[in-house]
PDB file of N, CA and C in Angstrom:
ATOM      1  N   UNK A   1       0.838  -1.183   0.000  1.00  0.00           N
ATOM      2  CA  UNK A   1       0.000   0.000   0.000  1.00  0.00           C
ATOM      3  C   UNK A   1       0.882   1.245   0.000  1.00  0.00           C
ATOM      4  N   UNK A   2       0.602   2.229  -0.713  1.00  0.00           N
ATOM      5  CA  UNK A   2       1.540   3.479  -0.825  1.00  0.00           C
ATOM      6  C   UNK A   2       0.141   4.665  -0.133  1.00  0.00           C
ATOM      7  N   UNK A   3       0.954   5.648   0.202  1.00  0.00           N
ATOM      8  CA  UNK A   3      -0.118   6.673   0.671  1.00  0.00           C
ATOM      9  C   UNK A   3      -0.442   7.910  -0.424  1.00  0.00           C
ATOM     10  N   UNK A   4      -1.682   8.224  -0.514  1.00  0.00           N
ATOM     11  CA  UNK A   4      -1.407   9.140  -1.840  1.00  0.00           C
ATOM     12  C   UNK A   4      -2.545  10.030  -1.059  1.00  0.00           C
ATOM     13  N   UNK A   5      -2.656  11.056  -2.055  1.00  0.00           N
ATOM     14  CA  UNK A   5      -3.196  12.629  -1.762  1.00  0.00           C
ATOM     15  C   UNK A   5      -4.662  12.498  -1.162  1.00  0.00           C
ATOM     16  N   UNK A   6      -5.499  11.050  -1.364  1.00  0.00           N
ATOM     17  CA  UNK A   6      -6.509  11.326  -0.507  1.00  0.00           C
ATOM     18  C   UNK A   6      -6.990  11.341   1.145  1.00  0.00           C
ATOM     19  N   UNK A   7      -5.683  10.819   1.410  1.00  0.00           N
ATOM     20  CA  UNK A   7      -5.618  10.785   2.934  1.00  0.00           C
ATOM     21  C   UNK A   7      -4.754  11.963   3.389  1.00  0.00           C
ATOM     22  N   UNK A   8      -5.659  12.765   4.497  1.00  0.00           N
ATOM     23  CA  UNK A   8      -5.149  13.678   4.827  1.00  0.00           C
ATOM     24  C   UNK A   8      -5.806  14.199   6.414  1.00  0.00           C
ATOM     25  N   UNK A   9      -5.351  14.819   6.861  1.00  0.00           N
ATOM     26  CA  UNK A   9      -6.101  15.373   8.391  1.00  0.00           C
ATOM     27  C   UNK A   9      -6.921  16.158   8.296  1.00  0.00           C
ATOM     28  N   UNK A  10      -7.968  15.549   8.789  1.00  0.00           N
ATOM     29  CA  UNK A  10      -9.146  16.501   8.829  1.00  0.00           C
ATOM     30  C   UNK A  10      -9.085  17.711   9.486  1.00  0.00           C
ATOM     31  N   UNK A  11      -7.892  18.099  10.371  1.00  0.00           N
ATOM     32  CA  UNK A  11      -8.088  19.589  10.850  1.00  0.00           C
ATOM     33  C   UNK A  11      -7.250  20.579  10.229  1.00  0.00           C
ATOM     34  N   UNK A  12      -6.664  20.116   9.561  1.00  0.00           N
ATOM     35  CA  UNK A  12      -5.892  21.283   8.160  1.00  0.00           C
ATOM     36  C   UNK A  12      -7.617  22.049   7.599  1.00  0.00           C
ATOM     37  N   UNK A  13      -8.502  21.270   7.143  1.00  0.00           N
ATOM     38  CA  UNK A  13      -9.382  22.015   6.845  1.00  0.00           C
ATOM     39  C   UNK A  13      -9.806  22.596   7.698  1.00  0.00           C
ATOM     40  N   UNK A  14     -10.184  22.087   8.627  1.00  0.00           N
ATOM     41  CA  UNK A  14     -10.542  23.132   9.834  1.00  0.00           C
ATOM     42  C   UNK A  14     -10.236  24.468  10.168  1.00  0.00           C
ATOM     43  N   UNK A  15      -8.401  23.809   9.909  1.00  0.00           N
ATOM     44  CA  UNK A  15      -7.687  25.424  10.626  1.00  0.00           C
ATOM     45  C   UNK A  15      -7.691  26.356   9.344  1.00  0.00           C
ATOM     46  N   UNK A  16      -7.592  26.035   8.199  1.00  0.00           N
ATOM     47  CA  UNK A  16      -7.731  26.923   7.022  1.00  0.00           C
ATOM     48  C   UNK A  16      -9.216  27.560   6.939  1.00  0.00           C
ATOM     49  N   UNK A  17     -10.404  26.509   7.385  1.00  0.00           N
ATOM     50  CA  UNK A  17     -11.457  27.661   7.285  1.00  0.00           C
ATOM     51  C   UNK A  17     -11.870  28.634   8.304  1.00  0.00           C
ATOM     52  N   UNK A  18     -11.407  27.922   9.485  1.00  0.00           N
ATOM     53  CA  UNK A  18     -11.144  29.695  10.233  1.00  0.00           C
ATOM     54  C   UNK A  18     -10.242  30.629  10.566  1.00  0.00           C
ATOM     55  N   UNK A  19      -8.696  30.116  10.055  1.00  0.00           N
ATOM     56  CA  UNK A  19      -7.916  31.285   9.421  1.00  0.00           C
ATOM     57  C   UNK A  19      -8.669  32.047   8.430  1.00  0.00           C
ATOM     58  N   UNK A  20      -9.174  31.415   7.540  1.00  0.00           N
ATOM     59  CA  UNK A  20     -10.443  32.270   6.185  1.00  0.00           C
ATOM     60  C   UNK A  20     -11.027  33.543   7.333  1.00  0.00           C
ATOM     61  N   UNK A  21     -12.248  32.753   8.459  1.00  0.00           N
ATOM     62  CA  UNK A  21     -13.225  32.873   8.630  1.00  0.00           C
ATOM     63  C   UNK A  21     -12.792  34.549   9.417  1.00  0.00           C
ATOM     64  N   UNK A  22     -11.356  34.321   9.961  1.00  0.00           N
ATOM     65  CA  UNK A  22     -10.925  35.282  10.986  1.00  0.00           C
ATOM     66  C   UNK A  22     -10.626  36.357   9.972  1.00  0.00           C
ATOM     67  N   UNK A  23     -10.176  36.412   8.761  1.00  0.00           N
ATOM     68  CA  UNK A  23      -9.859  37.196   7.805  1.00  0.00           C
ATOM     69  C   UNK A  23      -8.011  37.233   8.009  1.00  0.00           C
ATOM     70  N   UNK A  24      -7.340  36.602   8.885  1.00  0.00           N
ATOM     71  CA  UNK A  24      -6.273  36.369   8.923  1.00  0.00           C
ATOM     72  C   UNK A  24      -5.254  36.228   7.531  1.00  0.00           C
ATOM     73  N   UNK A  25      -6.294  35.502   6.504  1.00  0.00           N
ATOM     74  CA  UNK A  25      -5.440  35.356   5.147  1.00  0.00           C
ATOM     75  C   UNK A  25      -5.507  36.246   4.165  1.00  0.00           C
ATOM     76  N   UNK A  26      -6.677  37.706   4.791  1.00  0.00           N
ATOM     77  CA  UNK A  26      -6.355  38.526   4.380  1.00  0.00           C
ATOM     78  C   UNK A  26      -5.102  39.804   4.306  1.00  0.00           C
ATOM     79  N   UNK A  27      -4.468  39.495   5.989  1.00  0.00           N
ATOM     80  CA  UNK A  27      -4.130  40.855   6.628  1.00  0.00           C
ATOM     81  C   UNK A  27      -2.568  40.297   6.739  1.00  0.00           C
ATOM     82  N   UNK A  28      -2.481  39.001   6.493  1.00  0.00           N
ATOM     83  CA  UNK A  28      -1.019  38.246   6.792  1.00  0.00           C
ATOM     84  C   UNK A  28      -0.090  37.745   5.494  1.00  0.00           C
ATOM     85  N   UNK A  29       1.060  37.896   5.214  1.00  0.00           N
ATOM     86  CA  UNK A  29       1.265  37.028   3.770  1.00  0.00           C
ATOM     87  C   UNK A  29       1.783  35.840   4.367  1.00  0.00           C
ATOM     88  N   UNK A  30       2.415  35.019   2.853  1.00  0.00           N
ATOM     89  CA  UNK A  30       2.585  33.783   3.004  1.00  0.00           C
ATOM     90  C   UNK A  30       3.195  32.841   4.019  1.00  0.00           C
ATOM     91  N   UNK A  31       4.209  33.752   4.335  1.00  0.00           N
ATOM     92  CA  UNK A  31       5.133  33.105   5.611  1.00  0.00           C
ATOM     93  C   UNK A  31       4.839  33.127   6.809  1.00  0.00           C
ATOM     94  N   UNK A  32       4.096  34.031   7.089  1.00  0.00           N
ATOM     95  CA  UNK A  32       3.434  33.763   8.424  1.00  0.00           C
ATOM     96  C   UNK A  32       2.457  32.630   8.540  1.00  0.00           C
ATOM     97  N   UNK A  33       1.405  32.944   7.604  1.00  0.00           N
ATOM     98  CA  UNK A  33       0.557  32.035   7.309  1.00  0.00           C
ATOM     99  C   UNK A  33       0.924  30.464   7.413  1.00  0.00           C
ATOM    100  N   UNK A  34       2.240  30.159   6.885  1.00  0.00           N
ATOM    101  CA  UNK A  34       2.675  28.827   6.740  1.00  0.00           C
ATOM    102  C   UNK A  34       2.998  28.613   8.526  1.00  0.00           C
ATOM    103  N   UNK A  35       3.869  29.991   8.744  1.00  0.00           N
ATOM    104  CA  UNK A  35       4.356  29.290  10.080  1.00  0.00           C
ATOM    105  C   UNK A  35       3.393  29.068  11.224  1.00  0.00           C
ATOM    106  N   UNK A  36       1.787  29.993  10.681  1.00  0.00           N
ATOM    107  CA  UNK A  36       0.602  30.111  11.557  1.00  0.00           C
ATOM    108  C   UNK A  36       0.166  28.551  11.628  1.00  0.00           C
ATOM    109  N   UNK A  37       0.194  28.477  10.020  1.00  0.00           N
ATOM    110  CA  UNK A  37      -0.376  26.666  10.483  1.00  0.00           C
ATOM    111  C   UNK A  37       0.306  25.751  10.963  1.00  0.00           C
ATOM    112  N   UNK A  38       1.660  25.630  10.728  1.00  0.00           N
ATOM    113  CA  UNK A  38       2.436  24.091  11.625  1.00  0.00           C
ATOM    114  C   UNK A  38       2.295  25.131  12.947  1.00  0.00           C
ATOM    115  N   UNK A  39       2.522  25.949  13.150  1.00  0.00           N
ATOM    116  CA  UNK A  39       2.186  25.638  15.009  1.00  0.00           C
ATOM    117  C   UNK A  39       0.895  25.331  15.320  1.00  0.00           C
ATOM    118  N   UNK A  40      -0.137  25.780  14.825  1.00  0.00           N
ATOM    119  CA  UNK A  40      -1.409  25.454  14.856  1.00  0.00           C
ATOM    120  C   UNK A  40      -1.610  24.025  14.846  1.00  0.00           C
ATOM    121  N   UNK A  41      -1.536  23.197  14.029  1.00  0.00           N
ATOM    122  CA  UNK A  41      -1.426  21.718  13.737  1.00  0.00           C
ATOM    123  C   UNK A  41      -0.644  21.078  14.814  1.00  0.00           C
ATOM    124  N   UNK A  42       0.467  21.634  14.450  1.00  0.00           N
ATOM    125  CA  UNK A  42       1.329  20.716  16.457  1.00  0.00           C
ATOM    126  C   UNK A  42       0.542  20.846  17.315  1.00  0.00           C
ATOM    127  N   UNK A  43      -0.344  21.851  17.536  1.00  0.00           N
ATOM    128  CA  UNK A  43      -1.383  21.533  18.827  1.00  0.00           C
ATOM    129  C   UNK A  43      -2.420  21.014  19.040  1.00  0.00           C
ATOM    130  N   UNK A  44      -2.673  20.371  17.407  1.00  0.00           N
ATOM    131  CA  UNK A  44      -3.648  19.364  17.532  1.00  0.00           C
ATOM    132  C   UNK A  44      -3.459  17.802  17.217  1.00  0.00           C
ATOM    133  N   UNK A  45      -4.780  16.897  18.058  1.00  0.00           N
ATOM    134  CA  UNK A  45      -4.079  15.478  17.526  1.00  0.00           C
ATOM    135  C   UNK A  45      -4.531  15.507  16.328  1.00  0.00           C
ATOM    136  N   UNK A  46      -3.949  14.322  15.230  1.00  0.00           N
ATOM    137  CA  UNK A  46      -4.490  14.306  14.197  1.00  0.00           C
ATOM    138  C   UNK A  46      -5.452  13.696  14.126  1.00  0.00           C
ATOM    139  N   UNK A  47      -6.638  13.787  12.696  1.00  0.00           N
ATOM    140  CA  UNK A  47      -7.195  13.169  12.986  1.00  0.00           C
ATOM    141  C   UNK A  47      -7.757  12.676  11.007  1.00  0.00           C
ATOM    142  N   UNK A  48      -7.215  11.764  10.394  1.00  0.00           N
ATOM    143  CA  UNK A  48      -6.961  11.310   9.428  1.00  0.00           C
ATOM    144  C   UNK A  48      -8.444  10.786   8.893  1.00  0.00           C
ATOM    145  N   UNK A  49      -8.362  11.364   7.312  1.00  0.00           N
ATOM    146  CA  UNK A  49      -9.910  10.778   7.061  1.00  0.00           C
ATOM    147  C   UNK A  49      -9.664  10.495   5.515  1.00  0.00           C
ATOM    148  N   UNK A  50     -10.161   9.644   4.825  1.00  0.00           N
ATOM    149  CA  UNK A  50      -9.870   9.680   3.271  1.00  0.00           C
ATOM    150  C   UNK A  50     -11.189  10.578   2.326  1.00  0.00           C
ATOM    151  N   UNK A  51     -12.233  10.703   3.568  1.00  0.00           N
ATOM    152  CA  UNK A  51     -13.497  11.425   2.791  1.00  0.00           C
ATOM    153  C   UNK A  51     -14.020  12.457   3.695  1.00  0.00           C
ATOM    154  N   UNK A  52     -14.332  13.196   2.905  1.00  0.00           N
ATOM    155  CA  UNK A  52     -14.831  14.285   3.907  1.00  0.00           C
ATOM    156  C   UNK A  52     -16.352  14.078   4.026  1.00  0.00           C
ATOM    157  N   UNK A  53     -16.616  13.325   3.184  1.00  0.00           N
ATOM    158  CA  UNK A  53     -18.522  12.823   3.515  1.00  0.00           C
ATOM    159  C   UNK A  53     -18.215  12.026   4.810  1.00  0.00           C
ATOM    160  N   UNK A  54     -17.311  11.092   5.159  1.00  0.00           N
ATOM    161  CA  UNK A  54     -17.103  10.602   6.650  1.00  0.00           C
ATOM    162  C   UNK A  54     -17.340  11.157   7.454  1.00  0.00           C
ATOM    163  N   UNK A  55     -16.541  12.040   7.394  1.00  0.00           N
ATOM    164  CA  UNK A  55     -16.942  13.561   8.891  1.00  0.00           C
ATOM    165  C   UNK A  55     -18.140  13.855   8.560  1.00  0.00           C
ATOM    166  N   UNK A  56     -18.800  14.444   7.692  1.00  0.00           N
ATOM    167  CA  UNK A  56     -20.655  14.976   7.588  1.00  0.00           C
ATOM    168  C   UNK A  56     -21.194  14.060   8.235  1.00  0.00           C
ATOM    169  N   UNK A  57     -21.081  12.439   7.560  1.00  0.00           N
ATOM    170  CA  UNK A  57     -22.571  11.687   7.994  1.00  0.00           C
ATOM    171  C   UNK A  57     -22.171  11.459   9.526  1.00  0.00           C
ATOM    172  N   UNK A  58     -20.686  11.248  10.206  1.00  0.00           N
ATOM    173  CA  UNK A  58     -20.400  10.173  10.883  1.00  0.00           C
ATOM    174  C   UNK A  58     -19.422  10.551  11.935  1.00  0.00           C
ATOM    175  N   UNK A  59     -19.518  12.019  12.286  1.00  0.00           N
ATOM    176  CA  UNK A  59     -19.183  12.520  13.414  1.00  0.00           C
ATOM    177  C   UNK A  59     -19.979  13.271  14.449  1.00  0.00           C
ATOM    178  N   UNK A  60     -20.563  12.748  15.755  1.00  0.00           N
ATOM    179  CA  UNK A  60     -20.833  13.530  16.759  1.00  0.00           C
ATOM    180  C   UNK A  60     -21.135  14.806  16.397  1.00  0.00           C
ATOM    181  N   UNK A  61     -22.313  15.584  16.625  1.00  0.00           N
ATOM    182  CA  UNK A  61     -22.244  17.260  16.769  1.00  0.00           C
ATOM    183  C   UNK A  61     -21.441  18.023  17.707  1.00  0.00           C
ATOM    184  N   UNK A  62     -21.511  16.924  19.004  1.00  0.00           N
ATOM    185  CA  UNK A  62     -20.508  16.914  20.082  1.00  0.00           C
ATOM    186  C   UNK A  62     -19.206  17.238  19.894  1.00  0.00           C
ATOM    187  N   UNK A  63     -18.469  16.086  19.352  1.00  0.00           N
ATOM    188  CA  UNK A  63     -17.085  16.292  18.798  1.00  0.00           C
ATOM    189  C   UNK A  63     -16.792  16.917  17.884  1.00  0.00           C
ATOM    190  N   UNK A  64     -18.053  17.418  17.009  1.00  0.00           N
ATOM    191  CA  UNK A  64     -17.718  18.608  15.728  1.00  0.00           C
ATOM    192  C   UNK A  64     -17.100  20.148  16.870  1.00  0.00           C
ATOM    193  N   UNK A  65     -17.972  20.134  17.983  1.00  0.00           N
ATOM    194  CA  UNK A  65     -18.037  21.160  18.429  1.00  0.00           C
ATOM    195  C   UNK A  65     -16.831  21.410  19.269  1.00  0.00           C
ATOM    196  N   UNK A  66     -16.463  20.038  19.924  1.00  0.00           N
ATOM    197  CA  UNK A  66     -14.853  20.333  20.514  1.00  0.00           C
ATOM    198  C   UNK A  66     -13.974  20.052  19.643  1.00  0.00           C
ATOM    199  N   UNK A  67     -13.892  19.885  18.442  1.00  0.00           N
ATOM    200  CA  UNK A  67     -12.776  20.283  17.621  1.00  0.00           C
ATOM    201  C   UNK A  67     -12.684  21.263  17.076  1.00  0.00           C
ATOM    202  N   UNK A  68     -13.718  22.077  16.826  1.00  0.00           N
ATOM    203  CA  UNK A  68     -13.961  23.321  16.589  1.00  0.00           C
ATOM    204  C   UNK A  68     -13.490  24.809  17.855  1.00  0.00           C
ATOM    205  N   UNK A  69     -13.476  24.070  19.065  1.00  0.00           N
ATOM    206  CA  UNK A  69     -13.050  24.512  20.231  1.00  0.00           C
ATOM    207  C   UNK A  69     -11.625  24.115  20.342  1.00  0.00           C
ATOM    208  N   UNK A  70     -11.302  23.526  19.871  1.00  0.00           N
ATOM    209  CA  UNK A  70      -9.685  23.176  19.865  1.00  0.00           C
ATOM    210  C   UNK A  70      -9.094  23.965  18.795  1.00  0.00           C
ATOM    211  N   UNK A  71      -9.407  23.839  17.485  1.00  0.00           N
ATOM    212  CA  UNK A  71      -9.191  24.932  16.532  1.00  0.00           C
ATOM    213  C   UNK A  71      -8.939  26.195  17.004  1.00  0.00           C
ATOM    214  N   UNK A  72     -10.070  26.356  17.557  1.00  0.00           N
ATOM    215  CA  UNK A  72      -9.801  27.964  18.039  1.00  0.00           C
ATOM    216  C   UNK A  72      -8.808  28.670  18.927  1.00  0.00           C
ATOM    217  N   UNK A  73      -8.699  27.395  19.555  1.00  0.00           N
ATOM    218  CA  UNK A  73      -7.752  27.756  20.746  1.00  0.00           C
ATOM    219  C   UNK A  73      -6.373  27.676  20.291  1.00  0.00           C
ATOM    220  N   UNK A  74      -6.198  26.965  19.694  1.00  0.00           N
ATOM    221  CA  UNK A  74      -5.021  26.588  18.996  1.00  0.00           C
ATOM    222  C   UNK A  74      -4.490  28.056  18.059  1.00  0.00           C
ATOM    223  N   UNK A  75      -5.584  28.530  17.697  1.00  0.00           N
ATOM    224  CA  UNK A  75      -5.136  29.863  16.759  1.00  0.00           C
ATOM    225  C   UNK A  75      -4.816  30.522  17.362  1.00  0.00           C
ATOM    226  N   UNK A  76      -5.377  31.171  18.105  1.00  0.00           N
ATOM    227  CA  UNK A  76      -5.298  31.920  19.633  1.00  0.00           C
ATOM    228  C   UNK A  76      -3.858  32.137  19.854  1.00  0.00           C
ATOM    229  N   UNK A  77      -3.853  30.932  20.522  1.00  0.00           N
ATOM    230  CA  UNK A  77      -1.925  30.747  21.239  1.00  0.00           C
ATOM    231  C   UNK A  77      -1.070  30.687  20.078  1.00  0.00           C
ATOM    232  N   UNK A  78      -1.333  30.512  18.819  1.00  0.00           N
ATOM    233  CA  UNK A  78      -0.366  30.457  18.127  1.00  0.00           C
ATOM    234  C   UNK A  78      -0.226  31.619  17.258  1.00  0.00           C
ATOM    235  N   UNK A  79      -1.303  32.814  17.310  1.00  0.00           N
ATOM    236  CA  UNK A  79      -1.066  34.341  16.848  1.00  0.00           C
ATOM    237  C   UNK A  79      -0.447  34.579  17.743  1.00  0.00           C
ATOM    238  N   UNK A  80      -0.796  34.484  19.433  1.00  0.00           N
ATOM    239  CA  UNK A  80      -0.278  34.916  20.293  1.00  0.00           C
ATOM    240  C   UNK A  80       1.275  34.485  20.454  1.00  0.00           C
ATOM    241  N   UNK A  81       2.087  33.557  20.202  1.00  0.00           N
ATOM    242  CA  UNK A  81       3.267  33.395  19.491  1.00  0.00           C
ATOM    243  C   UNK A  81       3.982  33.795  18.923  1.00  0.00           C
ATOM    244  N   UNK A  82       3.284  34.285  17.483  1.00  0.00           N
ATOM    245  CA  UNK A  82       4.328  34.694  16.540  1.00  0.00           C
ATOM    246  C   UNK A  82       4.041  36.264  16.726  1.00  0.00           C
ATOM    247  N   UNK A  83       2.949  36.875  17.491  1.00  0.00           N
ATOM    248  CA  UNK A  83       2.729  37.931  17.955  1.00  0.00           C
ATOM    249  C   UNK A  83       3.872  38.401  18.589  1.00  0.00           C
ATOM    250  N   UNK A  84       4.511  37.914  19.513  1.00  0.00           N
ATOM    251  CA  UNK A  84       5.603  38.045  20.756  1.00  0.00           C
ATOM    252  C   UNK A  84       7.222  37.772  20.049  1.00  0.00           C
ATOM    253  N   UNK A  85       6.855  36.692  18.950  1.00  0.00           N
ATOM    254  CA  UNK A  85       7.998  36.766  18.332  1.00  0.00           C
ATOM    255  C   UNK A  85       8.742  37.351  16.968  1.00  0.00           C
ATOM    256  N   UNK A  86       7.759  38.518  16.471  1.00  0.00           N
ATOM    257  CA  UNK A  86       8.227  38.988  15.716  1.00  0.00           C
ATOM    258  C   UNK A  86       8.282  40.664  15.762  1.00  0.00           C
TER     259      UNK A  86
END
C-alpha cells in the first residue's frame, strides 16, 4: 500500500477555514501564514480521514463542536506566538 493525496487530516481544513473565517489570510502574507499553520497543527491530535462525507454523515455534533473549540484555541496561542515573536 503506498499513501497518496486522498488521505489527509481533517483539521488542516478546519484550521484553514477559520484562518479564512478570521480574515487572517487577508491581513497576513505567506510566511506567516505557513508558520501560523504548523504551530497550529502541532497543537492538535491528528485526525486522518480519506473522505470528507465521513466527517458529515459520521461525526458527533458533540465532537464537531470540541474540535472546533480546539481549533480555536489553537489559533489563539499560536497568533499569540508569533505575535511576541516577531
Amino acid at each position: 500500500m503506498t499513501m497518496n493525496d486522498d488521505i489527509h487530516n481533517y483539521y488542516e481544513k478546519l484550521v484553514l477555514e477559520y484562518i479564512s473565517a478570521q480574515g487572517l489570510d487577508i491581513d497576513k502574507d505567506q510566511d506567516y501564514l505557513a508558520d501560523l499553520c504548523c504551530i497550529i497543527l502541532n497543537q492538535l491530535p491528528p485526525r486522518y480521514i480519506r473522505y470528507e462525507v465521513d466527517m458529515a454523515f459520521y461525526l458527533p455534533q458533540s465532537e464537531r463542536f470540541e474540535m472546533q473549540m480546539k481549533v480555536e484555541e489553537a489559533v489563539r496561542k499560536a497568533v499569540e506566538f508569533l505575535s511576541n515573536q516577531r
